[in-house]
Protein backbone atom coordinates (compact mmCIF):
# COMPACT_ATOMS: atom_id res chain seq x y z
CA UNK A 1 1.58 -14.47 -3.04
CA UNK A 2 1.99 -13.34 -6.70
CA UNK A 3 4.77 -10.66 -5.87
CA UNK A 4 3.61 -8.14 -7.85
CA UNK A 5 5.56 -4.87 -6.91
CA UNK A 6 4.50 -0.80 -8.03
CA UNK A 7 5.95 1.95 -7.32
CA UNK A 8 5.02 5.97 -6.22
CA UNK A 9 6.56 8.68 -7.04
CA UNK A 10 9.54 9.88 -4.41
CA UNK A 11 8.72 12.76 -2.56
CA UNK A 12 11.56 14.52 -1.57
CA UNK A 13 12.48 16.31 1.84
CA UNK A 14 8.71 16.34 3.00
CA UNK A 15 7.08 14.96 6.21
CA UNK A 16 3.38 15.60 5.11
CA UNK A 17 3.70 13.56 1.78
CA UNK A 18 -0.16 12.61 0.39
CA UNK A 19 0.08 10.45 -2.77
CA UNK A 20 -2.56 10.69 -5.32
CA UNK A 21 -1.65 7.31 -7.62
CA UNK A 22 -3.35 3.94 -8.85
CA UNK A 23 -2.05 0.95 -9.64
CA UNK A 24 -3.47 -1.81 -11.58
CA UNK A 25 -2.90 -5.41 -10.49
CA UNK A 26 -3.70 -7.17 -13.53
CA UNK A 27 -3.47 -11.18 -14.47
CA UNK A 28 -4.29 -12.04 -11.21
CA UNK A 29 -6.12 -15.39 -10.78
CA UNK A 30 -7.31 -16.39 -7.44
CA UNK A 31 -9.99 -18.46 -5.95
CA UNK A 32 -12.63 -16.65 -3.26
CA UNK A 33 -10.52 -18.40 -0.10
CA UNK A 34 -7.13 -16.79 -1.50
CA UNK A 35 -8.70 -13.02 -2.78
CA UNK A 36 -10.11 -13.81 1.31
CA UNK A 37 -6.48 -13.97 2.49
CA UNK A 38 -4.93 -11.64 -0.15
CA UNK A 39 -3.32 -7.98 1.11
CA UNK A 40 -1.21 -5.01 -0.60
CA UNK A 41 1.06 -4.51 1.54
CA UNK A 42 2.64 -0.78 1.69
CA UNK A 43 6.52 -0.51 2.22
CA UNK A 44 7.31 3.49 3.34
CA UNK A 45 10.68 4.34 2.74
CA UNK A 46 12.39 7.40 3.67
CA UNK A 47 14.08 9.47 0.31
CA UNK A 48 16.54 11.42 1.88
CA UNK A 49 20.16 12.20 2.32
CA UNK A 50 20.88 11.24 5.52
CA UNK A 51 18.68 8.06 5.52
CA UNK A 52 18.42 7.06 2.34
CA UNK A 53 16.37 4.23 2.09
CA UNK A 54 15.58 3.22 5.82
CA UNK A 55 11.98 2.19 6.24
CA UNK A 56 9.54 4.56 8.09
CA UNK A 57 6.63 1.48 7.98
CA UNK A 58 4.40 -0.68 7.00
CA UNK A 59 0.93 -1.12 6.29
CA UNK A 60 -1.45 -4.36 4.80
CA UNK A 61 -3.84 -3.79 3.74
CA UNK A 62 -7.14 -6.98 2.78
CA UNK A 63 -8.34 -7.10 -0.87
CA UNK A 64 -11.48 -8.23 0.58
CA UNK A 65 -11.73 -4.64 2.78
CA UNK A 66 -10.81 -2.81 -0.14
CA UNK A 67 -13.41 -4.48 -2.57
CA UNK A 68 -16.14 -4.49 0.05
CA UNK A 69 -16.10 -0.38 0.54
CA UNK A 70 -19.57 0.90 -0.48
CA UNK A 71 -19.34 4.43 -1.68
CA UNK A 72 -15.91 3.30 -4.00
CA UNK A 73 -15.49 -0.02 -4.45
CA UNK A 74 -12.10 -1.31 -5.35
CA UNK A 75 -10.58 1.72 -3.93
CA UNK A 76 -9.16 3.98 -1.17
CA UNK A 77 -9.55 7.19 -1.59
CA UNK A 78 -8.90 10.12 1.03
CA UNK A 79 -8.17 7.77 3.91
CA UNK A 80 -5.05 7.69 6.30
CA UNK A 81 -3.48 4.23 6.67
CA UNK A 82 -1.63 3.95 9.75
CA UNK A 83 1.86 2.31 9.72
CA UNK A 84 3.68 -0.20 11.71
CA UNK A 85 7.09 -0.56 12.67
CA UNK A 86 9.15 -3.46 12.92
CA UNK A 87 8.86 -3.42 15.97
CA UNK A 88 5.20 -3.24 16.04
């Protein structure tokens, strides 16, 4: 919708990478039905030689299920978020 786009840090020739990062979305504007409909949506990409670049998954994740969490509001914190494939 707004195509705002941040970026993690790479981490290199690991299979058990946990990212500890935030990102700010600021100057976003949008009425209850479209924060409703509104997702991040995670793009995993792979970092090393052999397949540089290739996507590992996906995930989307709701603004509404992130803003409605009761112990941290407005964020997710120590919480695996499964990924989909392409084929998925």
């Amino acid at each position: 919708m707004y195509d705002q786009t941040r970026k993690t840090g790479v981490s290199r020739e690991s299979s058990r990478v946990l990212w500890n990062q935030s990102h700010i979305f600021s100057e976003l504007f949008l009425t209850q039905a479209q924060f409703d409909r509104a997702q991040i949506i995670l793009d995993v990409r792979s970092a090393n030689i052999f397949t540089r670049h290739d996507r590992i998954g996906y995930a989307a994740i709701g603004l509404r299920a992130v803003a409605d969490q009761s112990e941290y509001p407005n964020q997710i914190l120590d919480e695996w978020v499964p990924l989909m494939h392409d084929e998925d």
